[in-house]
Structure formats: C-alpha cells, structure tokens
C-alpha atoms as a PDB file:
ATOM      1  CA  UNK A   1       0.000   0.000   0.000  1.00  0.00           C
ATOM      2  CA  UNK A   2       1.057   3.524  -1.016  1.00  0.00           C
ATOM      3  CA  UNK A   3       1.293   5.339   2.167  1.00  0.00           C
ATOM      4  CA  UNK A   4       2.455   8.810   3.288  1.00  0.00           C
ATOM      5  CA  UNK A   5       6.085   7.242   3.838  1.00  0.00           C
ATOM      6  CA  UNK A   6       6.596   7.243   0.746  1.00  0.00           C
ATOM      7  CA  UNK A   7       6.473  11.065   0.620  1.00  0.00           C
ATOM      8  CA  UNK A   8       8.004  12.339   3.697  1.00  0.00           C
ATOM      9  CA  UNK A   9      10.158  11.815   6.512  1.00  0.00           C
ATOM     10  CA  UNK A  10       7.739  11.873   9.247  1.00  0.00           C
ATOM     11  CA  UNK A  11      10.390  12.358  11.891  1.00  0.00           C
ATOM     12  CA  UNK A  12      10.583  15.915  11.841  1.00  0.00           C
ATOM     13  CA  UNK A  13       7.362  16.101   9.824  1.00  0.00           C
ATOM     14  CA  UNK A  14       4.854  19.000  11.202  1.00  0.00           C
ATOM     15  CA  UNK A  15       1.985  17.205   9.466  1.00  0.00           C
ATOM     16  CA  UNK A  16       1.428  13.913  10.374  1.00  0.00           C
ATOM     17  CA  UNK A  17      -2.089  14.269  11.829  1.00  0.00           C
ATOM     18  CA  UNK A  18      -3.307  14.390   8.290  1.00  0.00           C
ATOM     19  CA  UNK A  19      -1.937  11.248   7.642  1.00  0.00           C
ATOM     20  CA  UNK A  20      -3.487   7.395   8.727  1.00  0.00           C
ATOM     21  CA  UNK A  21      -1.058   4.894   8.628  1.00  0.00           C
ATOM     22  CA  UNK A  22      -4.085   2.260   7.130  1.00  0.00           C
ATOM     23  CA  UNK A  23      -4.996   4.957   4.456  1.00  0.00           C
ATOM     24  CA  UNK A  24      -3.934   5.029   0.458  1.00  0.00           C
ATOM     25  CA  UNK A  25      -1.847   8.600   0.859  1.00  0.00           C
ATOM     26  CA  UNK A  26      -4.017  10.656  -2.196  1.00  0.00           C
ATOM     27  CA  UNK A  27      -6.843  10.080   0.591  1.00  0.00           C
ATOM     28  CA  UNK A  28      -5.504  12.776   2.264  1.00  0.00           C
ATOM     29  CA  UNK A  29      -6.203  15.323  -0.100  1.00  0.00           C
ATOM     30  CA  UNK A  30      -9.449  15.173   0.672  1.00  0.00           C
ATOM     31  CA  UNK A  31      -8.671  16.686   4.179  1.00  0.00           C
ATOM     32  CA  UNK A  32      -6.288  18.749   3.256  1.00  0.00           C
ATOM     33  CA  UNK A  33      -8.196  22.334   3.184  1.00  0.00           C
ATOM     34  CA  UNK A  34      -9.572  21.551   6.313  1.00  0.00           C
ATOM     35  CA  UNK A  35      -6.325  20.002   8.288  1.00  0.00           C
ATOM     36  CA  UNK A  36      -4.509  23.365   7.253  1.00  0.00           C
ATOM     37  CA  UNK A  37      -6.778  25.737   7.978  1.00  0.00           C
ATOM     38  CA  UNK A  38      -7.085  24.254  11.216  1.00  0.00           C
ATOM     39  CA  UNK A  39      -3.518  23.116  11.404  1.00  0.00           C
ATOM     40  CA  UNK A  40      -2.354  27.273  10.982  1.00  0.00           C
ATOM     41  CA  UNK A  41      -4.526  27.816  14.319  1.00  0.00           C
ATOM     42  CA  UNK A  42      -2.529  26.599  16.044  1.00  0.00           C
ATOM     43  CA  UNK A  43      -0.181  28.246  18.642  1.00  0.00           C
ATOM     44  CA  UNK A  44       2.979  29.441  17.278  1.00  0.00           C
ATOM     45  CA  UNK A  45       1.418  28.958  13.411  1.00  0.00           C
ATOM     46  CA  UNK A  46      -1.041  31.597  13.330  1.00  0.00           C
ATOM     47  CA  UNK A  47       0.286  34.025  10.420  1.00  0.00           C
ATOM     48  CA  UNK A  48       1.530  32.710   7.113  1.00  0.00           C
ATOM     49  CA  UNK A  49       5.123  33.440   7.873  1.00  0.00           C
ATOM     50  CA  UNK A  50       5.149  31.013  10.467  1.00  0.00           C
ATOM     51  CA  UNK A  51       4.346  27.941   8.004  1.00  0.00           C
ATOM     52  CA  UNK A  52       7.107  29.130   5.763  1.00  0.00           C
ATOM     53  CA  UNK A  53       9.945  27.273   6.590  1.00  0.00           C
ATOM     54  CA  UNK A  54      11.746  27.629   3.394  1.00  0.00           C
ATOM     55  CA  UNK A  55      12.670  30.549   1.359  1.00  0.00           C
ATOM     56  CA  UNK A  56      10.922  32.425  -0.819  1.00  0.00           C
ATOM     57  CA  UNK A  57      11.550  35.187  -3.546  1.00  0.00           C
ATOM     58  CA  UNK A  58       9.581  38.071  -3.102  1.00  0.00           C
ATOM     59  CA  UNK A  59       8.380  37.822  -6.779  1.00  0.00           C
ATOM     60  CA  UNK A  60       6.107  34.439  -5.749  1.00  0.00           C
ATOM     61  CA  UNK A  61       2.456  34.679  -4.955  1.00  0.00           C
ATOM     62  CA  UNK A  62       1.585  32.553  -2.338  1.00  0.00           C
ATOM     63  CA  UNK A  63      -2.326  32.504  -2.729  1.00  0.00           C
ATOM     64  CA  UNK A  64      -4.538  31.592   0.767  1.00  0.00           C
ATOM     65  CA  UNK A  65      -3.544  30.682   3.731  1.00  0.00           C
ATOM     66  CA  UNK A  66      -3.420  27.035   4.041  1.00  0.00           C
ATOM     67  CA  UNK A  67      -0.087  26.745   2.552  1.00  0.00           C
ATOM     68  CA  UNK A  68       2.881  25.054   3.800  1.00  0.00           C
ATOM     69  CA  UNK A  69       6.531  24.939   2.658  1.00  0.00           C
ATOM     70  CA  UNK A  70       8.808  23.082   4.732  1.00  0.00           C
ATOM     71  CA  UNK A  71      12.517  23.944   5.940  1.00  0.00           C
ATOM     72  CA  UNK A  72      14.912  24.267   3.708  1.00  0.00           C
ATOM     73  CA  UNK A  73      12.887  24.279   0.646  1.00  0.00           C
ATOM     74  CA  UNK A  74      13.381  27.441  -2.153  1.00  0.00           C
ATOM     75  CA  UNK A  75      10.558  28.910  -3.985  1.00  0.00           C
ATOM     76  CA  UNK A  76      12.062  30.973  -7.049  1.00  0.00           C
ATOM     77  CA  UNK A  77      10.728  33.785  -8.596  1.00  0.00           C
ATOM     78  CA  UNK A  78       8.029  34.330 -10.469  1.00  0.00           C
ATOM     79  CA  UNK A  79       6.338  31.236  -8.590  1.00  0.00           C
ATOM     80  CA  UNK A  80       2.716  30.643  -8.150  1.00  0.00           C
ATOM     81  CA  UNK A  81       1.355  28.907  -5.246  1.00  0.00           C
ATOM     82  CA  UNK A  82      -2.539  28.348  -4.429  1.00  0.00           C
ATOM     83  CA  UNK A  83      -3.637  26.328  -0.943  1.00  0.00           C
ATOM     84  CA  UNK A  84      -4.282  23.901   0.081  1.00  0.00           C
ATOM     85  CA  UNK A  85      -0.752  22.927  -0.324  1.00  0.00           C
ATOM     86  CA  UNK A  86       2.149  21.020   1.298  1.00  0.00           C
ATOM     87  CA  UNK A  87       5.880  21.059  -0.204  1.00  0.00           C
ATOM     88  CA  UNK A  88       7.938  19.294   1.710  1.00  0.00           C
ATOM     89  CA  UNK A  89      11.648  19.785   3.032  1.00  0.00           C
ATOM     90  CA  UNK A  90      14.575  20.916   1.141  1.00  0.00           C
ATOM     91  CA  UNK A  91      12.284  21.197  -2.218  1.00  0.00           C
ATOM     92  CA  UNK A  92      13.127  23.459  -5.303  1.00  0.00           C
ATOM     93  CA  UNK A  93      10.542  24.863  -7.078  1.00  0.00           C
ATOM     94  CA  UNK A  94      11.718  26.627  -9.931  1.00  0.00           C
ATOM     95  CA  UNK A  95      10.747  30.035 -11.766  1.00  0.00           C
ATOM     96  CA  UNK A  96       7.667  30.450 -13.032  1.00  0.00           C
ATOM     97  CA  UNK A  97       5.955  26.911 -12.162  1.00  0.00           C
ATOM     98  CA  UNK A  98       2.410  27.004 -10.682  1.00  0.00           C
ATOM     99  CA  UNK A  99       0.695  24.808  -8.467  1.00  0.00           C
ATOM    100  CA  UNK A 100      -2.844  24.950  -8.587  1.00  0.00           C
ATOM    101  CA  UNK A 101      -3.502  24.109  -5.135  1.00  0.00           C
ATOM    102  CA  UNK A 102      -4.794  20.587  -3.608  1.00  0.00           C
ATOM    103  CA  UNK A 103      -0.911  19.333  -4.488  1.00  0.00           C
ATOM    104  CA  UNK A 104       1.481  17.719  -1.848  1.00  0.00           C
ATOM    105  CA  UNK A 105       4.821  17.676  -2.845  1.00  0.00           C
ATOM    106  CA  UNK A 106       7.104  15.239  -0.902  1.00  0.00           C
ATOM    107  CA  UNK A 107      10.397  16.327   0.314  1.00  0.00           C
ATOM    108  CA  UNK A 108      13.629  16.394  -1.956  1.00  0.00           C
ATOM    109  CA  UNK A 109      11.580  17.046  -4.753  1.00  0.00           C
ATOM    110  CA  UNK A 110      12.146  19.635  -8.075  1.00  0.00           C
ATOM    111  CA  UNK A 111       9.406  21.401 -10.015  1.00  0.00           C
ATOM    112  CA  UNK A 112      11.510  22.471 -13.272  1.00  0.00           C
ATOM    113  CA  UNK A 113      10.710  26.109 -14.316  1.00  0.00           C
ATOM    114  CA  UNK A 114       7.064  27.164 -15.957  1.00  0.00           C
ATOM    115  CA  UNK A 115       5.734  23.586 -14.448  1.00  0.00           C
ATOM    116  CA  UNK A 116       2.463  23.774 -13.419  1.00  0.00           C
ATOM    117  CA  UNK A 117       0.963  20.880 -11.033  1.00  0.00           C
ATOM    118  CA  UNK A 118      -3.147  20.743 -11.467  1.00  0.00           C
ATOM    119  CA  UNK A 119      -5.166  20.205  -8.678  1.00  0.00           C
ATOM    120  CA  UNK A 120      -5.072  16.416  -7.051  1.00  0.00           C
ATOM    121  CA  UNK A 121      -1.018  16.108  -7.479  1.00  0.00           C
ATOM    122  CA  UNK A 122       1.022  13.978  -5.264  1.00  0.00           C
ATOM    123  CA  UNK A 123       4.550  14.298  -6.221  1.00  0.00           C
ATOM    124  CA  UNK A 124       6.800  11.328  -4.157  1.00  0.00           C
ATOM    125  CA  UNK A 125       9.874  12.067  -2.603  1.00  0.00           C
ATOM    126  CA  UNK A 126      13.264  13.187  -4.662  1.00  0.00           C
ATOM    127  CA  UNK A 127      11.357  13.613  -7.669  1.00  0.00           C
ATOM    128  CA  UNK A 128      12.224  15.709 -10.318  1.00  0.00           C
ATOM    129  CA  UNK A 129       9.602  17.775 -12.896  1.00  0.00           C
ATOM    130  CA  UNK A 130      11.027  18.789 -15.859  1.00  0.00           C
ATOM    131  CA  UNK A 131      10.575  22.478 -17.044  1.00  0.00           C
ATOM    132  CA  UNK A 132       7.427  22.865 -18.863  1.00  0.00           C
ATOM    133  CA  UNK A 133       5.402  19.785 -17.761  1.00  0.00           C
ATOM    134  CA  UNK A 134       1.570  19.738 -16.729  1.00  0.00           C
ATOM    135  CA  UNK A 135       1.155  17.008 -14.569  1.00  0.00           C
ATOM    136  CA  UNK A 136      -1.361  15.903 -12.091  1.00  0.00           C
ATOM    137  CA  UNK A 137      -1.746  12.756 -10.600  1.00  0.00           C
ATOM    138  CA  UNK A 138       0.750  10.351  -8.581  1.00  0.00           C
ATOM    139  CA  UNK A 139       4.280  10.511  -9.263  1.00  0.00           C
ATOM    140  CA  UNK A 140       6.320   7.816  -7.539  1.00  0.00           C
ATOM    141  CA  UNK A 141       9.415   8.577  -5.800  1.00  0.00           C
ATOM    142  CA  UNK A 142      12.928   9.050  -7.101  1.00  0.00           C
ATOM    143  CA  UNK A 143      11.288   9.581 -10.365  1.00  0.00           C
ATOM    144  CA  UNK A 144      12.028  12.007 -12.796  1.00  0.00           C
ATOM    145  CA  UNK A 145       8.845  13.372 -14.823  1.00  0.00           C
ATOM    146  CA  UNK A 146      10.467  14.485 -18.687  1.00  0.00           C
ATOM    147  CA  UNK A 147       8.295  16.393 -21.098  1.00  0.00           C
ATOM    148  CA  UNK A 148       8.801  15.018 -24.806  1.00  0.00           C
ATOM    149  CA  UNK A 149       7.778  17.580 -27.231  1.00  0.00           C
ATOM    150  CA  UNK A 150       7.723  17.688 -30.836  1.00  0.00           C
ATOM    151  CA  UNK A 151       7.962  21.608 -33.117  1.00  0.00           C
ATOM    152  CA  UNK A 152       6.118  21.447 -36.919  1.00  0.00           C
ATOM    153  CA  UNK A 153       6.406  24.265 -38.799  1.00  0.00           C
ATOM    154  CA  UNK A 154       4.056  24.836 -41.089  1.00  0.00           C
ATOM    155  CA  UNK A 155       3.124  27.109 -43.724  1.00  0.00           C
ATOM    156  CA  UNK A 156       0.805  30.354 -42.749  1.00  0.00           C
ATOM    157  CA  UNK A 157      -2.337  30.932 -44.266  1.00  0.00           C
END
C-alpha cells in the first residue's frame, strides 16, 4: 500500500495528523483544506510566515492561507502557489511553475521552471519535474517526470 512514507520523513514532519497509517496517501487530499486551515490555528502557526519554513523570492504569490513549505525548501521567482498545499523539506521549485492548489509535494523534490501541477497532485519524494510539464496525478518517488515535445512548422495561411 502507497502510504504517506513514501512522501516524507515523518520524523521531523509538522503534518502527520493528516496522515493514517491504514490509508492510500491521495486520501488525504481530501482533508487537506480543512487540516490546514485548522492546522495554521494553532499556537505558534497563526500568520503565514510562520508555516514558511523555506525561502521564498519576493516575486512568488503565495495565494490563501493554508499553505505550507517546509525547511529548507526554495521557492524561485516568479512562482505561483494556491492552498491547500504542502511542499515538503529541502524542495526546489523553480521560476515560473504554478501549483494549482490541492498538491502535496514530498520532500527532496524539483518542479523544473514554468511547471504547473493541477489540482489532485502527489509528487513522491526526490522527484524531479522537468521544465514545462503539466502534470497531475501520482508521481512515484525518485522519479524524474520528462516532457517530450515535438515543433512542426508549417506554412501560414
């Protein structure tokens, strides 16, 4: 079974109440705008700088409040965020990607630039996006996502 261990390192992990040990892990997007909004009323979590951990540009738009970035993690410029969302520890999310909210992204994990991640995405740990992708969906761990494209030219009429 495909559980939240396969995302995150739950020793230092501030979320493991949304997580049940018996449970497929995409089952826990289903709680996940209610865990965080409840989650950032907690003591000691109450503004949105308090559930950044990482570091972000100034040029990213963090949209809501029931977003989550963990330590270590680096949110480039130009980056678009919507809640609910979890990225885990020591993540890179590169320029221009957008996540569309509902996404959990495990920790050690890359978004290549202009990647957007659609609602429902579950993105393993030490996995890499290339730049460019649209993914959504379950992407194992230690997997790298690559974006095969193919340029016609064709005549203008």
């Amino acid at each position: 079974m495909l559980t939240y261990r396969a995302f995150f390192d739950l020793l230092d992990f501030p979320h493991p109440d949304l997580f049940d040990e018996d449970e497929w892990v995409w089952e826990a997007l289903n709680r996940l705008p209610a865990y965080l909004h409840g989650w950032g009323n907690r003591p000691g979590y109450t503004t949105q700088e308090s559930r950044i951990l990482g570091s972000v540009s100034s040029s990213a738009r963090l949209h809501g409040d029931s977003i989550f970035i963990g330590r270590g993690s680096v949110i480039e410029d130009g980056v678009t965020i919507h809640g609910p969302t979890i990225i885990g520890d020591h993540c890179e999310v590169r320029q221009g990607a957008y996540i569309r909210g509902n996404t959990i992204i495990g920790d050690l994990s890359q978004t290549g630039c202009n990647c957007v991640t659609n609602p429902g995405t579950l993105i393993g740990r030490n996995s890499l996006i290339y730049p460019n992708a649209i993914k959504k969906g379950y992407i194992p761990d230690n997997s790298v996502v690559k974006l095969r494209q193919q340029t016609d030219i064709v005549a203008r009429r």
